[in-house]
Protein backbone atom coordinates (compact mmCIF):
# COMPACT_ATOMS: atom_id res chain seq x y z
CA UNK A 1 82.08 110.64 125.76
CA UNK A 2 82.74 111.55 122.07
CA UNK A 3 81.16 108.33 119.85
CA UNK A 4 83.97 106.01 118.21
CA UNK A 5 85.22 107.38 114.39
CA UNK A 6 84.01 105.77 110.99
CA UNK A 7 86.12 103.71 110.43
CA UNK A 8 87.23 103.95 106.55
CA UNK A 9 85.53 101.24 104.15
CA UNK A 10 87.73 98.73 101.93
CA UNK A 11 87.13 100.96 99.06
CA UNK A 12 88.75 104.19 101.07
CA UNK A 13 91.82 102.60 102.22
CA UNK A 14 92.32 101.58 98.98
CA UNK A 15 91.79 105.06 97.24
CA UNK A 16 93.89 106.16 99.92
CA UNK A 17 96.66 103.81 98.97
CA UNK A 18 96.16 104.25 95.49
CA UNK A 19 96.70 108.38 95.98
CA UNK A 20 99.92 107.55 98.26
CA UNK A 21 101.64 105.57 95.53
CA UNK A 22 100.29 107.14 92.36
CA UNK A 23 98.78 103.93 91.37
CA UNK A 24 95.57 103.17 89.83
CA UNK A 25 92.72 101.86 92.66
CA UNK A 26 91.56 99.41 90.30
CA UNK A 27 94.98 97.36 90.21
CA UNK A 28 94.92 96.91 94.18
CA UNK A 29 92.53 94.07 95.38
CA UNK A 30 91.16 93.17 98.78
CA UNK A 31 94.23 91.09 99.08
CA UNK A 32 96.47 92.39 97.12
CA UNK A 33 100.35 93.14 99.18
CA UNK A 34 100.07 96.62 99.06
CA UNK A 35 104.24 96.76 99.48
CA UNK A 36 104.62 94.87 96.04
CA UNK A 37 102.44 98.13 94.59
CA UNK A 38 105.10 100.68 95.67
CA UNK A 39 104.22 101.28 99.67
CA UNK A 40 107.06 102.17 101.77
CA UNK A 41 107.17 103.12 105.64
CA UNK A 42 106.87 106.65 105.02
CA UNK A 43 103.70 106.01 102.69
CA UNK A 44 102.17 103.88 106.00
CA UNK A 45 102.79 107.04 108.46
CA UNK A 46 101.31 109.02 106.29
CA UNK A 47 98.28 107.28 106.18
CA UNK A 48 98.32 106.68 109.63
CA UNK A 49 98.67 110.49 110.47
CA UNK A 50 95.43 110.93 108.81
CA UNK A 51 93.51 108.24 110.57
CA UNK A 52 94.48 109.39 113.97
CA UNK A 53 93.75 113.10 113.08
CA UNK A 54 90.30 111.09 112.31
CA UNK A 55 90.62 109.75 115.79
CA UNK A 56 91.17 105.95 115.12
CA UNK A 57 93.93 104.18 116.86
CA UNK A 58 96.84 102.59 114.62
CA UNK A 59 100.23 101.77 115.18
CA UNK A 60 102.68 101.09 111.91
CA UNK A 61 103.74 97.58 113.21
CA UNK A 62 99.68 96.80 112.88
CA UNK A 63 99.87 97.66 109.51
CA UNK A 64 102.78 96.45 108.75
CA UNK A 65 101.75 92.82 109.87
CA UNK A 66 99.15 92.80 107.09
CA UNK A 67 99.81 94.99 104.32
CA UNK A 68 96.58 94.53 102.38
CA UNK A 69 93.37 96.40 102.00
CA UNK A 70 91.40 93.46 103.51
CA UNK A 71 93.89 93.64 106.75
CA UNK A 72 93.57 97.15 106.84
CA UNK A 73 90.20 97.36 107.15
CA UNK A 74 89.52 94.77 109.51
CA UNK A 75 92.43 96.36 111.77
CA UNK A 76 90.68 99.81 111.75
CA UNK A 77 86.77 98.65 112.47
């Protein structure tokens, strides 16, 4: 049986983010509501895309019920 993926830190997800919306990492925060930076549904299943060609498990509505870096990264460990 294949071992679990990585999962991404705090400080990828927010990179990630950051390179989605063409803002700077430094102006999202742990807790920061990543949809009042610029993320749309499209943005999310992008992101998602990637972390299941990663091979973690995410659905949008999962994201979408905490739409903050801190969420994010407790959702995907």
């Amino acid at each position: 049986m294949p071992a679990a993926p990585a999962a991404p830190t705090a400080d990828e997800i927010r990179d990630a983010v950051a390179r989605t919306v063409g803002v700077a990492a430094e102006a999202i925060a742990d807790d920061t509501n990543l949809v009042a930076v610029g993320l749309k549904s499209l943005h999310m299943m992008q992101l998602i895309n990637g972390w299941r060609r990663a091979g973690h498990r995410v659905a949008l509505k999962d994201l979408a019920a905490d739409p903050t870096v801190g969420g994010w990264s407790r959702l995907l460990s």
